[in-house]
Structure formats: C-alpha cells, structure tokens
Protein backbone atom coordinates (compact mmCIF):
# COMPACT_ATOMS: atom_id res chain seq x y z
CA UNK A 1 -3.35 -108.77 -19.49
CA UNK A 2 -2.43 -105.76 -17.97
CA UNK A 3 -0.53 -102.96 -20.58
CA UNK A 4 0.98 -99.99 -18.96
CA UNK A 5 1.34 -98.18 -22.47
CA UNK A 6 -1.01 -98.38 -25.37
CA UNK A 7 -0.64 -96.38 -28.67
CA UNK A 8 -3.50 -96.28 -31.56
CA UNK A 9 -2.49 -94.85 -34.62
CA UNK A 10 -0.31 -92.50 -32.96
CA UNK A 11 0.51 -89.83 -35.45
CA UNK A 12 2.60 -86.93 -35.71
CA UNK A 13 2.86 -84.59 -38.21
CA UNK A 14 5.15 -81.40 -39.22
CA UNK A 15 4.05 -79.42 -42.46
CA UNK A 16 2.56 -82.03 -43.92
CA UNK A 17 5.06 -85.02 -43.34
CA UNK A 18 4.49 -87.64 -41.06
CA UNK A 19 7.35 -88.17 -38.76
CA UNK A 20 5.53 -90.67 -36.58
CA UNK A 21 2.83 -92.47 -38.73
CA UNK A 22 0.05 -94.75 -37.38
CA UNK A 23 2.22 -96.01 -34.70
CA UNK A 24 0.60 -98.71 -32.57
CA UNK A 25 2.36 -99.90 -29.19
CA UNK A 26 1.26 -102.39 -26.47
CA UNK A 27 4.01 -102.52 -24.05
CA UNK A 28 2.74 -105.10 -21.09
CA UNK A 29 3.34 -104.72 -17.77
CA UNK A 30 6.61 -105.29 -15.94
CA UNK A 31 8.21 -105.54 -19.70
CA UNK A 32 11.57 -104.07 -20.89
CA UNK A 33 10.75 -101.82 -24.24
CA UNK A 34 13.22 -100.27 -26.06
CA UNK A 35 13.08 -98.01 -29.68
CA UNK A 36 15.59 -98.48 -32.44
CA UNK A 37 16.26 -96.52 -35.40
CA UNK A 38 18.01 -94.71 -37.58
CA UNK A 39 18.34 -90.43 -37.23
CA UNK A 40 15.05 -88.93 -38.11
CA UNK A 41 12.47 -92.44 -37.39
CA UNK A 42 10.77 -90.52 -34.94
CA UNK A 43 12.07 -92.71 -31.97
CA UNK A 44 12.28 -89.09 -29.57
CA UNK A 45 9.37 -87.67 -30.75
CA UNK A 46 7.62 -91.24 -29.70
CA UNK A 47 8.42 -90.58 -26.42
CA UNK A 48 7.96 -86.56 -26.03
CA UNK A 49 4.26 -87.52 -27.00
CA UNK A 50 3.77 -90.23 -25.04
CA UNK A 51 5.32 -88.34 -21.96
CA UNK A 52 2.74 -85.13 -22.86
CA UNK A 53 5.94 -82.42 -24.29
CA UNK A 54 4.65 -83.03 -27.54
CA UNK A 55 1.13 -82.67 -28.73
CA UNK A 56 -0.35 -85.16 -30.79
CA UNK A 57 -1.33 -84.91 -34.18
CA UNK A 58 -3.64 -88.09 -34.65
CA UNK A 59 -4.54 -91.33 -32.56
CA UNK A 60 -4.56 -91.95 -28.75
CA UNK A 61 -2.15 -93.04 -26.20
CA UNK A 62 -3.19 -94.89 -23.21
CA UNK A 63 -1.14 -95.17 -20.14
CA UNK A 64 -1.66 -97.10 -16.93
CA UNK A 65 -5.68 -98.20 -18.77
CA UNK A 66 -6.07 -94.70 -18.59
CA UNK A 67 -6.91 -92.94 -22.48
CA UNK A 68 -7.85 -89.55 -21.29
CA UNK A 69 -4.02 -88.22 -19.79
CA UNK A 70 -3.53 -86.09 -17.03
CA UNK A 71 -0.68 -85.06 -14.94
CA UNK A 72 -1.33 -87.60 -12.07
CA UNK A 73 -0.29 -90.62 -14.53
CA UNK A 74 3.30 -88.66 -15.09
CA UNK A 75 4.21 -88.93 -11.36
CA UNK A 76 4.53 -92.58 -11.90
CA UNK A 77 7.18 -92.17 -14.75
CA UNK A 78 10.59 -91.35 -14.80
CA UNK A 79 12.53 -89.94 -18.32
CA UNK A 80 15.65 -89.07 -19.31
CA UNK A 81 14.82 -87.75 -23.21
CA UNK A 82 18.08 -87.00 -25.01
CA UNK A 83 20.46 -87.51 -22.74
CA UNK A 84 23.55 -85.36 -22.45
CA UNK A 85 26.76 -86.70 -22.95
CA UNK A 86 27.91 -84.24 -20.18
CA UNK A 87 26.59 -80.85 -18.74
CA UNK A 88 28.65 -77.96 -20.10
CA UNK A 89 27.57 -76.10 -16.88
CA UNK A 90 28.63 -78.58 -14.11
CA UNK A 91 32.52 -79.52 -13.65
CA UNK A 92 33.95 -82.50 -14.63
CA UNK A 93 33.80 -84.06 -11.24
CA UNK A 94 30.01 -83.22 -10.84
CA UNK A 95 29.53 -84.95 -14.29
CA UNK A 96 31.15 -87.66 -13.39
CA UNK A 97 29.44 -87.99 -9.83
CA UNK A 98 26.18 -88.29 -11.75
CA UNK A 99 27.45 -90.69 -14.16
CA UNK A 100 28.62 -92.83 -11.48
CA UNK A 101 25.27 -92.69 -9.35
CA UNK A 102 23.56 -93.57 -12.63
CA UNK A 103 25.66 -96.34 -13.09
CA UNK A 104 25.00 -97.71 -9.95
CA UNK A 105 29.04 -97.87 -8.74
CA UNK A 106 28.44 -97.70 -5.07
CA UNK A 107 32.48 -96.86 -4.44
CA UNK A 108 31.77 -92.88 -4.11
CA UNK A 109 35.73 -91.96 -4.06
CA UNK A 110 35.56 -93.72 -7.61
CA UNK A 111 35.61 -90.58 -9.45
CA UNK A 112 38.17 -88.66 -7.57
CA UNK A 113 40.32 -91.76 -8.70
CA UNK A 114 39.33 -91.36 -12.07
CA UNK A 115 40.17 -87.88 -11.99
CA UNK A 116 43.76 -88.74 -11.06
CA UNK A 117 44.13 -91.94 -13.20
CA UNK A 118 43.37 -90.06 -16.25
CA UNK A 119 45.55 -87.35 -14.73
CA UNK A 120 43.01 -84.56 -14.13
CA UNK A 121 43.70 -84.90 -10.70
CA UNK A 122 43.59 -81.15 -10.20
CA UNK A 123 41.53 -79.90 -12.48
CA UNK A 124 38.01 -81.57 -11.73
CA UNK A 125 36.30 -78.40 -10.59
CA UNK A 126 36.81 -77.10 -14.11
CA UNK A 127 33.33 -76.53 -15.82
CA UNK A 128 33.59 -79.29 -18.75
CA UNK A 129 32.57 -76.25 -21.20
CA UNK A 130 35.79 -74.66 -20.41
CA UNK A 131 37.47 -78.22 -21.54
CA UNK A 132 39.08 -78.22 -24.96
C-alpha cells in the first residue's frame, strides 16, 4: 500500500502546551483527506508542518516514502494555507477573476456580468480595501 503522507507522533508545542499532540496520519495514495475542527485544534498548524513553514517539535512526517524532507518532495505539492476571503490589494474584478478560475467556470466574461448584476458595473477596478 502505497501512503503519500505519514505522520508519527507528530507534535507541536508552544510554551509548554501542545497544540498538535502525538498526531499520527496515513493518508493513502490517490485519497481525498480533509481536517475538521474547531478554532485552535491545530488543523493549520498540521499542515504548515507537514508542508516544512513550521518546525516540528516531536515525531516524524513522511511524505512520498520519503522520512528525511527536502525541498524536491514540495515541488510535487500544491497549498493554499488560510485562504483569503479576498485580496485587499487586487480590485474587485481581479478577485473575482481568481475566484472564478478556481472554481473552474470556464465562461471568462462571467465576472464582468457579475459585476453588473450586482450593480458594480463600474466600479470593478476599485481595490476591494477601498470597499466599505
């Protein structure tokens, strides 16, 4: 059985408290994993270790059969951690273009009829941190 992500006791720790404790994950290959959990389970922190932006405090994590990490396993993954509702720094068209590629809508004038349904027809080049 081939597992493309292992955990052993995966532990992290801040000042003493364990906000990840013991965790133990065999996700298999070609599976669908997801993390539930209340604020403050330690679902993010999961992943920032497991993707290398957060240093481990205790146990291993094995990805691809490989235990000893380096950056050549992270070119096979792709991550999104914490994604933004919308980018403060991009206009509300260019938000919405990426929210429609992500979404896989193929119709690309789809959000310039957004814009106009929801009567922001004119204002879509407004940076969505200047939006009320």
């Amino acid at each position: 059985m081939n597992y493309i992500l292992r955990t052993y006791d995966l532990t992290k720790t801040y000042k003493n408290l364990n906000v990840v404790d013991k965790l133990n994950l065999n996700v298999k290959q070609g599976d669908i994993y997801g993390f539930l959990g209340k604020n403050g389970a330690g679902k993010t922190t999961t992943i920032k270790m497991i993707l290398g932006i957060l240093q481990v405090s205790s146990g291993e994590i094995e990805l691809f059969g490989n235990k000893i990490l380096d950056r050549n396993c992270y070119g096979r993954i792709g991550c999104l951690v914490d994604y933004p509702g919308f980018y403060l720094n991009l206009t509300a068209e260019e938000n919405l273009e990426i929210h429609r590629r992500m979404s896989g809508f193929a119709a690309k004038d789809s959000v310039k009829k957004t814009l106009e349904m929801v009567g922001l027809k004119n204002i879509g080049n407004k940076k969505v941190k200047n939006f009320s």
